[in-house]
Protein backbone atom coordinates (compact mmCIF):
# COMPACT_ATOMS: atom_id res chain seq x y z
CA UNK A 1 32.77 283.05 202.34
CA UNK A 2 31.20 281.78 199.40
CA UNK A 3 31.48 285.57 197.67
CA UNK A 4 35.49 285.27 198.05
CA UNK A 5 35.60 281.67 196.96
CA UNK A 6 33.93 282.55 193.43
CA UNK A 7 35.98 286.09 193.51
CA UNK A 8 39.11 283.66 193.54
CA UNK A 9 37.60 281.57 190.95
CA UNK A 10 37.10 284.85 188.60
CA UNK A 11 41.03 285.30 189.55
CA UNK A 12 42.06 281.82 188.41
CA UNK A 13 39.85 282.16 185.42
CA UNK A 14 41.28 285.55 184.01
CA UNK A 15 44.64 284.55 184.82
CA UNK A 16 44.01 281.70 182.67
CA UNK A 17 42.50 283.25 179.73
CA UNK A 18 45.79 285.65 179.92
CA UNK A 19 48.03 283.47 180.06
CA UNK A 20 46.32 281.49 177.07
CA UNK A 21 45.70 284.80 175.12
CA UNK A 22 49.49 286.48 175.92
CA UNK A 23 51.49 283.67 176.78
CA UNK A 24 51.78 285.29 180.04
CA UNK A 25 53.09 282.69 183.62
CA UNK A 26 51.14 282.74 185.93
CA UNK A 27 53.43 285.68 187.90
CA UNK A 28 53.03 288.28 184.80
CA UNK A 29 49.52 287.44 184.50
CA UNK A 30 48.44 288.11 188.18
CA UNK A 31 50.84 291.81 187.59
CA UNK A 32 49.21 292.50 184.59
CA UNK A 33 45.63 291.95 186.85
CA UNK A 34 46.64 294.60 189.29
CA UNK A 35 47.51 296.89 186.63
CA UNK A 36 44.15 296.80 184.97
CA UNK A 37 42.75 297.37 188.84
CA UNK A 38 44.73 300.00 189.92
CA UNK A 39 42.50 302.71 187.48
CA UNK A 40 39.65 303.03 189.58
CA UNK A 41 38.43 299.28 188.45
CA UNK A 42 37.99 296.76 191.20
CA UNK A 43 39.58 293.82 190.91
CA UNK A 44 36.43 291.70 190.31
CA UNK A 45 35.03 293.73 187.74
CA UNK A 46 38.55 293.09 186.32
CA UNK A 47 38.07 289.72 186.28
CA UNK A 48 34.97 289.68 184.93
CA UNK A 49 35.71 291.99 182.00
CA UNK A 50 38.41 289.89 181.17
CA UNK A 51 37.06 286.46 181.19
CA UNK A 52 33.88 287.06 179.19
CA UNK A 53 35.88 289.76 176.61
CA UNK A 54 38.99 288.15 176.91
CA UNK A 55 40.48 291.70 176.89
CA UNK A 56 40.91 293.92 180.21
CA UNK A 57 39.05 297.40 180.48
CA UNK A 58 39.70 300.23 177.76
CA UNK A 59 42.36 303.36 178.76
């Protein structure tokens, strides 16, 4: 329980810093998530990547 509750914390946060960095709503920003995940990257790594780099995973 507490595992998912800070996994949808990590969401919230690299929505945020997406939406900040791109201008993104909140819609385009969650896409744009999935997208990064869908190349063999989970989701949380994702998240991570993206809130301490501000920048998703490379190609």
């Amino acid at each position: 329980m507490e595992q998912a509750l800070a996994t949808r914390d990590q969401i919230g946060q690299a929505m945020g810093v997406l939406m900040a960095r791109h201008n993104f709503p909140d819609d385009q920003a969650v896409s744009q998530l999935r997208r990064y995940s869908q190349n063999n990257v989970k989701l949380r790594e994702v998240t991570l990547l993206v809130c301490d780099q501000g920048a998703p995973p490379g190609p």
